[in-house]
Protein backbone atom coordinates (compact mmCIF):
# COMPACT_ATOMS: atom_id res chain seq x y z
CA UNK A 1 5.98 105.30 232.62
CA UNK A 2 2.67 106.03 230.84
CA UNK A 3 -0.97 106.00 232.77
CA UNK A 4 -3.02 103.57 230.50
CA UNK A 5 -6.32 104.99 230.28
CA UNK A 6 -5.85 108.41 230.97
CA UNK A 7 -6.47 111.41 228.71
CA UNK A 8 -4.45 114.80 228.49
CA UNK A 9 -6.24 117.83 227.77
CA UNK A 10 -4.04 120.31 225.74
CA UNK A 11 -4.66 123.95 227.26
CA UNK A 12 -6.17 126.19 224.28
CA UNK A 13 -3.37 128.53 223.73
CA UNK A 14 -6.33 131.92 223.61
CA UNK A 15 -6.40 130.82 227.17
CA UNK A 16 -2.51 131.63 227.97
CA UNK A 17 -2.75 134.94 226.18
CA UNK A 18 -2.70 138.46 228.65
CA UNK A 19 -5.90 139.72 227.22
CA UNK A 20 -7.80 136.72 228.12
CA UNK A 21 -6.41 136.80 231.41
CA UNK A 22 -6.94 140.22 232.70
CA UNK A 23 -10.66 139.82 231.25
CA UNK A 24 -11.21 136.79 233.03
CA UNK A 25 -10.18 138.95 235.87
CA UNK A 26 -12.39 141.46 235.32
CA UNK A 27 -15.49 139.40 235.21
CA UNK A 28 -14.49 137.36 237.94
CA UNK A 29 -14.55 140.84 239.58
CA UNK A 30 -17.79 141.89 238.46
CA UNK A 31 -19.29 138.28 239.34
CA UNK A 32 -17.79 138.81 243.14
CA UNK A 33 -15.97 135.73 242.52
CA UNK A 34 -19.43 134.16 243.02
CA UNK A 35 -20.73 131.40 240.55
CA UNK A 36 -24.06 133.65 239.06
CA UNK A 37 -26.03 129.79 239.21
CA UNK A 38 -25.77 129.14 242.83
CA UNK A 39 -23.53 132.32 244.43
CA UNK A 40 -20.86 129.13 245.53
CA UNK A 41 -18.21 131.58 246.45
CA UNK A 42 -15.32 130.65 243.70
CA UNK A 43 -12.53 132.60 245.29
CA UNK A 44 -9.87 129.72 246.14
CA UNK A 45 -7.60 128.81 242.92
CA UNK A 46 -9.05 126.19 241.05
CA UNK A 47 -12.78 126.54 241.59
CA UNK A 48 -13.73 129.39 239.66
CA UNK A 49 -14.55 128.99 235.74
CA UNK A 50 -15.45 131.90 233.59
CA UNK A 51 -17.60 130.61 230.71
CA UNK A 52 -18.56 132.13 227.32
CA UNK A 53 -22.35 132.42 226.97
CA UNK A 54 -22.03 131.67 223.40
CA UNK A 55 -19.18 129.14 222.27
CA UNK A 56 -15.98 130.56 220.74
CA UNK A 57 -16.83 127.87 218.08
CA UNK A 58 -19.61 128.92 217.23
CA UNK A 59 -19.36 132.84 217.71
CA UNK A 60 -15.62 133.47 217.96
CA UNK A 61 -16.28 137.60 217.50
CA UNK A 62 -17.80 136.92 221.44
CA UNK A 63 -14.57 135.25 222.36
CA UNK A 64 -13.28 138.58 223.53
CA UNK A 65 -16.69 140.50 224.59
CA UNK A 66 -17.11 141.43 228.18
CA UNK A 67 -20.77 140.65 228.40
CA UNK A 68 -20.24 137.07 226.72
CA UNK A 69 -18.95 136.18 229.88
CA UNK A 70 -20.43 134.67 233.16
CA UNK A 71 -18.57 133.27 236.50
CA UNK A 72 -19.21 129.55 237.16
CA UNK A 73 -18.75 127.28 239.88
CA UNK A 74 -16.51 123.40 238.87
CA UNK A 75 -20.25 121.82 239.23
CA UNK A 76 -22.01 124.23 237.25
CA UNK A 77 -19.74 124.75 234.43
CA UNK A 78 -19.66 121.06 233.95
CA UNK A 79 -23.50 121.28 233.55
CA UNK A 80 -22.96 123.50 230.98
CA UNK A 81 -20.69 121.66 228.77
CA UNK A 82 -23.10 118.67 228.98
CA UNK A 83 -25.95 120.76 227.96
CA UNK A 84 -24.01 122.13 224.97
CA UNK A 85 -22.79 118.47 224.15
CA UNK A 86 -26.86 117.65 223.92
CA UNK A 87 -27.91 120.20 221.86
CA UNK A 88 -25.95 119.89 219.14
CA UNK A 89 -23.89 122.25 217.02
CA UNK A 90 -22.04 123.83 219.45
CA UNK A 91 -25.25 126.00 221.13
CA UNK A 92 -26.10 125.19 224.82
CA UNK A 93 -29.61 124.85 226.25
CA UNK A 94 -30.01 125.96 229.70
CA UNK A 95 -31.01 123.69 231.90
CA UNK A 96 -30.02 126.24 235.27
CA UNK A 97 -31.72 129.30 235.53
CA UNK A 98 -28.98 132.37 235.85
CA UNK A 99 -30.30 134.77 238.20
CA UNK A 100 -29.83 138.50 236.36
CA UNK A 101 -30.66 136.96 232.99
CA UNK A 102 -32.76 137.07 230.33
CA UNK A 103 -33.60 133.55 228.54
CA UNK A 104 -30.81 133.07 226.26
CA UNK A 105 -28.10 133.53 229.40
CA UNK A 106 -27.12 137.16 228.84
CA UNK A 107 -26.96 139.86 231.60
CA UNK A 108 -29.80 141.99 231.80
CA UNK A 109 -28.93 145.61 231.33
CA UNK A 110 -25.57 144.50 229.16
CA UNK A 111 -24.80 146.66 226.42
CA UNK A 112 -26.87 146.58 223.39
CA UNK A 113 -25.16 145.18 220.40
C-alpha cells in the first residue's frame, strides 16, 4: 500500500561509508555531543547532526576535512538548510551566531589552510 503524499529521501551513499562515520564521531567528540548554536546536549540517537560548514556541492575537497565540520542540534541544522536554500548557489548565510567562530562559521584556532 503506498502513502500518497509522502516523500522518501534516498540516504547519500558518502554517508554509509566508514570514513565518514568514524569522522562524524570524532567531531561529535570534539563538539561534546553539544550542538555549538545553543549547547542542546545531542547525545540520544537521532538528535545529533554533524554539518559541513561549506556544502559538499559546492566544495566537495571539504567533504572529508575535520575542521569543515560543526555539531548541530535537529532545530538548528534545519535552520541551516533553509538559510542555504535562500542564498542561492549552494552557500549558506548565517543567520545563528556559532559561539567559537569567526564570521564565515569556521572554528577559531582551526588549522590554517
Amino acid at each position: 500500500m503506498a502513502v500518497v503524499g509522502v516523500k522518501y529521501q534516498k540516504t547519500d551513499p558518502f554517508y554509509l561509508t566508514p570514513t565518514w562515520r568514524a569522522l562524524r564521531i570524532r567531531v561529535l567528540k570534539r563538539d561534546n555531543f553539544r550542538c555549538v548554536v545553543c549547547g542542546a546536549d545531542v547525545s540520544a540517537v537521532g538528535s545529533a547532526r554533524v554539518d559541513h560548514i561549506k556544502p559538499r556541492s559546492t566544495h566537495p575537497q571539504l567533504s572529508l576535512d575535520y575542521w569543515n565540520l560543526r555539531t548541530l542540534c535537529t532545530l538548528h541544522d534545519s535552520q541551516a538548510h533553509r538559510e542555504r536554500q535562500r542564498g542561492g548557489g549552494g552557500e549558506r548565510i548565517e543567520r545563528f551566531v556559532v559561539p567559537g567562530s569567526d564570521g564565515e562559521g569556521w572554528p577559531i584556532g582551526r588549522r590554517n589552510g
